[in-house]
PDB file of N, CA and C in Angstrom:
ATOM      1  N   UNK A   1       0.828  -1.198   0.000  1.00  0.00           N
ATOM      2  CA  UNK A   1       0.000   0.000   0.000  1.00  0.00           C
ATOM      3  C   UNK A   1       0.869   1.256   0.000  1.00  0.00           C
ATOM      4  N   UNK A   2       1.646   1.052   0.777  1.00  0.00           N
ATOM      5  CA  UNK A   2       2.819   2.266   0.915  1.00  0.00           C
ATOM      6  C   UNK A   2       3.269   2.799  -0.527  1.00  0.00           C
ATOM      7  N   UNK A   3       4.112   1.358  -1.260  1.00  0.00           N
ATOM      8  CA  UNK A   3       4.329   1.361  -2.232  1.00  0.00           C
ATOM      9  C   UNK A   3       3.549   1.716  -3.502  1.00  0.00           C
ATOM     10  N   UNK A   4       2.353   1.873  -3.628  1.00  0.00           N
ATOM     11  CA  UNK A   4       0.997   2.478  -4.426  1.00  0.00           C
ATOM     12  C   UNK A   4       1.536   3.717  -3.854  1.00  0.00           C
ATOM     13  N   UNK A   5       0.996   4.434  -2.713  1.00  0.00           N
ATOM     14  CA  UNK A   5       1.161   5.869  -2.570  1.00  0.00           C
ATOM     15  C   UNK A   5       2.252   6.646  -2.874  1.00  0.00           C
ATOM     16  N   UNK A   6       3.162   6.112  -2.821  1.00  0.00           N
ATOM     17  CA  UNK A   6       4.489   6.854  -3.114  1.00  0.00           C
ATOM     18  C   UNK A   6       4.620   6.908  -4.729  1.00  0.00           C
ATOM     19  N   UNK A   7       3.826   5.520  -5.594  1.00  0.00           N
ATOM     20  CA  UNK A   7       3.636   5.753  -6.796  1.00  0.00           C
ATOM     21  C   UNK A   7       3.064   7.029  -7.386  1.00  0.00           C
ATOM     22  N   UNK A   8       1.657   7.057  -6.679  1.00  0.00           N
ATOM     23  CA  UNK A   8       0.757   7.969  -6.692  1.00  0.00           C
ATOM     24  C   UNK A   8       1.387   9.409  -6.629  1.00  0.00           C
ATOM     25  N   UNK A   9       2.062   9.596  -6.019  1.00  0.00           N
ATOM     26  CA  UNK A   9       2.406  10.820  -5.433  1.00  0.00           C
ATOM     27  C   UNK A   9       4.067  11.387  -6.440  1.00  0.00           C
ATOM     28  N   UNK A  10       4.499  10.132  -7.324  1.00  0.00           N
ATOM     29  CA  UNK A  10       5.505  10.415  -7.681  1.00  0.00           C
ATOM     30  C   UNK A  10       4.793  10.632  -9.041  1.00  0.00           C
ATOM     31  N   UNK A  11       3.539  10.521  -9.638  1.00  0.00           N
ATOM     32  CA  UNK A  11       3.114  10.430 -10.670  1.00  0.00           C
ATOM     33  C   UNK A  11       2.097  12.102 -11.126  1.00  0.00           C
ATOM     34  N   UNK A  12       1.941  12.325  -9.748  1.00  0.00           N
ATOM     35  CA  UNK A  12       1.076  13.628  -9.489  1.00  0.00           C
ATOM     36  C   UNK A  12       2.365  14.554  -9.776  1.00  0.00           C
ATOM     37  N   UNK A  13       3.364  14.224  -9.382  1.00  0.00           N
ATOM     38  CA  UNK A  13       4.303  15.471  -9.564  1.00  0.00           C
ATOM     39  C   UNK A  13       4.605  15.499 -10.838  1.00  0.00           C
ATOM     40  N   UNK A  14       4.691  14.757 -11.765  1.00  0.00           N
ATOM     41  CA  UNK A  14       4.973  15.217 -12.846  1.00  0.00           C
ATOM     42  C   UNK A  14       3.661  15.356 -13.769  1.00  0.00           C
ATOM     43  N   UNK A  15       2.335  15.836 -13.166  1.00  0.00           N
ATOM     44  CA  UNK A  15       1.447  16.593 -13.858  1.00  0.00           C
ATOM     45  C   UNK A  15       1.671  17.981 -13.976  1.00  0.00           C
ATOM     46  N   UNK A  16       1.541  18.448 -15.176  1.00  0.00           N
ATOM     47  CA  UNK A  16       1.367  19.896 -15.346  1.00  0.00           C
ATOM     48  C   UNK A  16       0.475  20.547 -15.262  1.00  0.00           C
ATOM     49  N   UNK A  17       0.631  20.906 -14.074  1.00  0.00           N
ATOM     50  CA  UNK A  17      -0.835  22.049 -13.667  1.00  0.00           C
ATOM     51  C   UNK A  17      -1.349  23.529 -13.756  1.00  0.00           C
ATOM     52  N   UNK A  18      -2.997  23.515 -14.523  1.00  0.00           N
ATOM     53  CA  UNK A  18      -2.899  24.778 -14.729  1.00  0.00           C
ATOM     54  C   UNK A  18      -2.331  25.975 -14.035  1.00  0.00           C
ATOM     55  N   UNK A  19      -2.175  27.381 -14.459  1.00  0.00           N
ATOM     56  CA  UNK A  19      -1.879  28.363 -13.708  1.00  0.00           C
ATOM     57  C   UNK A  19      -2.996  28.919 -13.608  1.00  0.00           C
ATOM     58  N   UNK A  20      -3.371  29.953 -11.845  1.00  0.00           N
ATOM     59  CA  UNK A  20      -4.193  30.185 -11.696  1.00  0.00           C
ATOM     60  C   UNK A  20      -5.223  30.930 -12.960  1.00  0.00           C
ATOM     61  N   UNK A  21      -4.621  31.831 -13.622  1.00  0.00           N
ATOM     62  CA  UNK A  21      -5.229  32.876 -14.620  1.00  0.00           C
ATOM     63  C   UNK A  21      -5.548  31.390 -16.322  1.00  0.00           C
ATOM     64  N   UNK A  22      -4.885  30.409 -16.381  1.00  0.00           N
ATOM     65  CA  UNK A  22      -5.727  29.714 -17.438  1.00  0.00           C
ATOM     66  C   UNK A  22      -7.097  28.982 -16.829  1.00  0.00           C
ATOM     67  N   UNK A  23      -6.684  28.605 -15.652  1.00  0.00           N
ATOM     68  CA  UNK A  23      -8.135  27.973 -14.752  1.00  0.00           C
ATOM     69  C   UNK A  23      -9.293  29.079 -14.816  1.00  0.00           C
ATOM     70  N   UNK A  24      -8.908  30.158 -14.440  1.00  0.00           N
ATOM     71  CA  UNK A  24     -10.087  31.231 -14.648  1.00  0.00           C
ATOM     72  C   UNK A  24     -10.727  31.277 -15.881  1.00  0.00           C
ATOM     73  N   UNK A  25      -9.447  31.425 -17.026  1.00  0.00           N
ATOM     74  CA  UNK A  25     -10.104  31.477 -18.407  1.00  0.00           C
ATOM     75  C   UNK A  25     -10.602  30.086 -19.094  1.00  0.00           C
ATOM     76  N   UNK A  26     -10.135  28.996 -18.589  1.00  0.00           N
ATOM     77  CA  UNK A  26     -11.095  27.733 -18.584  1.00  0.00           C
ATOM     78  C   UNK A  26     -12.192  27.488 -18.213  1.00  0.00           C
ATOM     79  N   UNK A  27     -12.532  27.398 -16.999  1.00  0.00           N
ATOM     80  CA  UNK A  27     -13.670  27.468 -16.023  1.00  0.00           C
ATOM     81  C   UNK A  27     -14.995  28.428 -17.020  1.00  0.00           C
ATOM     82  N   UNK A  28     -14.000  29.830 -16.979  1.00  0.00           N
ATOM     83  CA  UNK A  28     -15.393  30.615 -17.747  1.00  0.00           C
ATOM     84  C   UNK A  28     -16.121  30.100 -19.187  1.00  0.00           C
ATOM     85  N   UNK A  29     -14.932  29.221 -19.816  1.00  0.00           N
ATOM     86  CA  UNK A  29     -15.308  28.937 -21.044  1.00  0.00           C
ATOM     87  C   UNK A  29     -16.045  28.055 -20.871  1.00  0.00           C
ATOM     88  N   UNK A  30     -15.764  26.966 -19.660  1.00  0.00           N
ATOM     89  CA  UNK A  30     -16.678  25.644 -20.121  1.00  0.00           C
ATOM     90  C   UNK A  30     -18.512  26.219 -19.273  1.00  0.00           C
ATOM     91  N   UNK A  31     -18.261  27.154 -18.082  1.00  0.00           N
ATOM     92  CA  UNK A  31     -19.827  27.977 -17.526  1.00  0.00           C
ATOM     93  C   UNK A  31     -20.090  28.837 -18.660  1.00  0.00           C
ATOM     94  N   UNK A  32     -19.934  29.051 -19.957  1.00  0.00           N
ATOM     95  CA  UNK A  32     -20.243  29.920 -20.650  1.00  0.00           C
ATOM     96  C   UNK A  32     -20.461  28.956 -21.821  1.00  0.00           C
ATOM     97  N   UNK A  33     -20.469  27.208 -22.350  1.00  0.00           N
ATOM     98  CA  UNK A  33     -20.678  26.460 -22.676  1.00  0.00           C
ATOM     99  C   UNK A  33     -21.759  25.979 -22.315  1.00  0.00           C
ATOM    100  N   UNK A  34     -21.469  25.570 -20.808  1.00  0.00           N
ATOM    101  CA  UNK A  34     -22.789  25.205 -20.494  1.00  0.00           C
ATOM    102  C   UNK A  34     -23.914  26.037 -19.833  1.00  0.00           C
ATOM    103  N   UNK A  35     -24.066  27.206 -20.129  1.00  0.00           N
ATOM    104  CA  UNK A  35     -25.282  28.140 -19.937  1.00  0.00           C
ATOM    105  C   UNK A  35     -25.818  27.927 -21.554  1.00  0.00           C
ATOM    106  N   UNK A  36     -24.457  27.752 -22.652  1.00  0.00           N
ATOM    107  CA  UNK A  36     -25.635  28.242 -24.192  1.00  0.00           C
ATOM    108  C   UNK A  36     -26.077  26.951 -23.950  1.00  0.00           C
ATOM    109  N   UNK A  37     -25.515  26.031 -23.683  1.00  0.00           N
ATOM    110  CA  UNK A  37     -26.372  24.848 -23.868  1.00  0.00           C
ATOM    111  C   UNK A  37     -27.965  24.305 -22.633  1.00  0.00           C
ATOM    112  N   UNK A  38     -27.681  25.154 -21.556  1.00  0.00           N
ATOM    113  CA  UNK A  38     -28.621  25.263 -21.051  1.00  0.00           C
ATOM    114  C   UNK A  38     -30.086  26.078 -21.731  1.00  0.00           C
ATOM    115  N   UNK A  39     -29.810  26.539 -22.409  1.00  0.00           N
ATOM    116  CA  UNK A  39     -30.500  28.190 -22.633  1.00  0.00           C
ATOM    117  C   UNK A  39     -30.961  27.221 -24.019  1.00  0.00           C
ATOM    118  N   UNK A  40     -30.268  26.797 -24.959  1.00  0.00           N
ATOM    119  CA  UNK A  40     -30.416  25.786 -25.755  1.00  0.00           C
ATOM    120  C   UNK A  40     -31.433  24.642 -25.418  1.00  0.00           C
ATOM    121  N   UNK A  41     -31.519  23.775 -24.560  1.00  0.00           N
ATOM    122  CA  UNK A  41     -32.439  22.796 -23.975  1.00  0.00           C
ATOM    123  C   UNK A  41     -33.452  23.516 -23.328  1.00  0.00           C
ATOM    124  N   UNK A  42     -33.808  24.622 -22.912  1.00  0.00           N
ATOM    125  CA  UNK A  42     -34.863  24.919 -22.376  1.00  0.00           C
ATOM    126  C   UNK A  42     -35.655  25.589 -23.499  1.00  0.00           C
ATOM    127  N   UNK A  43     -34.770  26.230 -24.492  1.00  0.00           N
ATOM    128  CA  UNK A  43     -35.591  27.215 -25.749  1.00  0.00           C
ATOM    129  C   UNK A  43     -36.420  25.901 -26.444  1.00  0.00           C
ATOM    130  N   UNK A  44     -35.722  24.239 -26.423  1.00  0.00           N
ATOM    131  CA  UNK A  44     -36.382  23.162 -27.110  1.00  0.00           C
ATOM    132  C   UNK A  44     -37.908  22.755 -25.815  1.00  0.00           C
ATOM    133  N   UNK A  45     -37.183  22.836 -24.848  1.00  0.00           N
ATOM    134  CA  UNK A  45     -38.423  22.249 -24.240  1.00  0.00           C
ATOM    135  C   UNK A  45     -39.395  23.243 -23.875  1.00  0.00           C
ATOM    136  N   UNK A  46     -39.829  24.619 -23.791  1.00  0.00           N
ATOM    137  CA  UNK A  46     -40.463  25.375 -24.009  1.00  0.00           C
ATOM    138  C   UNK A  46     -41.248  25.382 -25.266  1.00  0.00           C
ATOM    139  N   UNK A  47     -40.465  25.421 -26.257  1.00  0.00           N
ATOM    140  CA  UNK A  47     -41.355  25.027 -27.448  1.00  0.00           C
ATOM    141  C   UNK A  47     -41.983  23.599 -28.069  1.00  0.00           C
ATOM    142  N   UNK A  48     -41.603  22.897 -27.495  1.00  0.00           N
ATOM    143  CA  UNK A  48     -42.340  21.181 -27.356  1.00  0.00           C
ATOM    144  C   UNK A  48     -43.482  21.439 -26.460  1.00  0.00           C
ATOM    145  N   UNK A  49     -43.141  21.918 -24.702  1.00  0.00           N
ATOM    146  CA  UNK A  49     -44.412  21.992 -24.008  1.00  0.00           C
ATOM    147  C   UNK A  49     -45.667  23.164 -24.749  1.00  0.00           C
ATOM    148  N   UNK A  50     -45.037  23.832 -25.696  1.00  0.00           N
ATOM    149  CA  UNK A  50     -46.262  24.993 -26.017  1.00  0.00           C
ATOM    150  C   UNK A  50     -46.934  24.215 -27.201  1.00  0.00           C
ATOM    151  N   UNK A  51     -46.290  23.292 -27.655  1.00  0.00           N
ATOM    152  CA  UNK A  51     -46.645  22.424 -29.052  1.00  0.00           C
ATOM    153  C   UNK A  51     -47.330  21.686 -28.824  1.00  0.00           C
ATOM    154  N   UNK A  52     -46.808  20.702 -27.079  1.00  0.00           N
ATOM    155  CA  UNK A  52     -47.935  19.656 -26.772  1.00  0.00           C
ATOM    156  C   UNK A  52     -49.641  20.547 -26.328  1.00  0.00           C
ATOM    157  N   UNK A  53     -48.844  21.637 -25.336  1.00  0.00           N
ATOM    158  CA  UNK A  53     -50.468  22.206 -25.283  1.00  0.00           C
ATOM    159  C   UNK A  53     -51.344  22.515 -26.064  1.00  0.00           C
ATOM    160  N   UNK A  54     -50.350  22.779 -27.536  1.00  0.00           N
ATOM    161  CA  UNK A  54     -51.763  23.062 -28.619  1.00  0.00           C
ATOM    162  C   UNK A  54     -52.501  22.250 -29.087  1.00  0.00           C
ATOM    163  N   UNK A  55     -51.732  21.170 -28.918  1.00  0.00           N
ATOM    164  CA  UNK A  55     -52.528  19.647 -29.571  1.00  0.00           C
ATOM    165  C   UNK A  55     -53.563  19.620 -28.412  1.00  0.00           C
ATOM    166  N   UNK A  56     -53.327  19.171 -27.121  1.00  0.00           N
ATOM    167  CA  UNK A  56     -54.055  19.017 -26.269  1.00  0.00           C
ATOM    168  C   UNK A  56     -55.485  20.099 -26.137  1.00  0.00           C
ATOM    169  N   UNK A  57     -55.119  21.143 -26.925  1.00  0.00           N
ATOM    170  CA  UNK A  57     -56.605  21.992 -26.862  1.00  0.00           C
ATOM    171  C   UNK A  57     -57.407  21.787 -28.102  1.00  0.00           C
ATOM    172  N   UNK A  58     -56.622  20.624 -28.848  1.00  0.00           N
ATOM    173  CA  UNK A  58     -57.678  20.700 -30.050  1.00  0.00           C
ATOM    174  C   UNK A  58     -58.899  19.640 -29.881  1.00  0.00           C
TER     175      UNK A  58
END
């Protein structure tokens, strides 16, 4: 087990990790991804529920 962690830990160090200012400009890109795509799935299901209600009043 020892031997796993020390793997672990010798394997983490040679990740290259973002710098704070690309994490910011990452982060915003992928919350600014997933809002169009939010905004996207609700513009579809808004217009399906107004589609089913019209059927339903005929």
């Amino acid at each position: 087990m020892v031997g796993f962690l020390k793997g672990v830990h010798h394997e983490l160090r040679k990740v290259t990790w973002l710098t704070k200012d690309e994490l910011i400009k990452k982060s915003g890109v992928v919350a600014g991804i997933v809002g169009i795509f939010t905004f996207l799935v609700w513009v579809v299901d808004s217009g399906l529920g107004a589609l089913a209600a019209l059927f339903m009043n005929i």
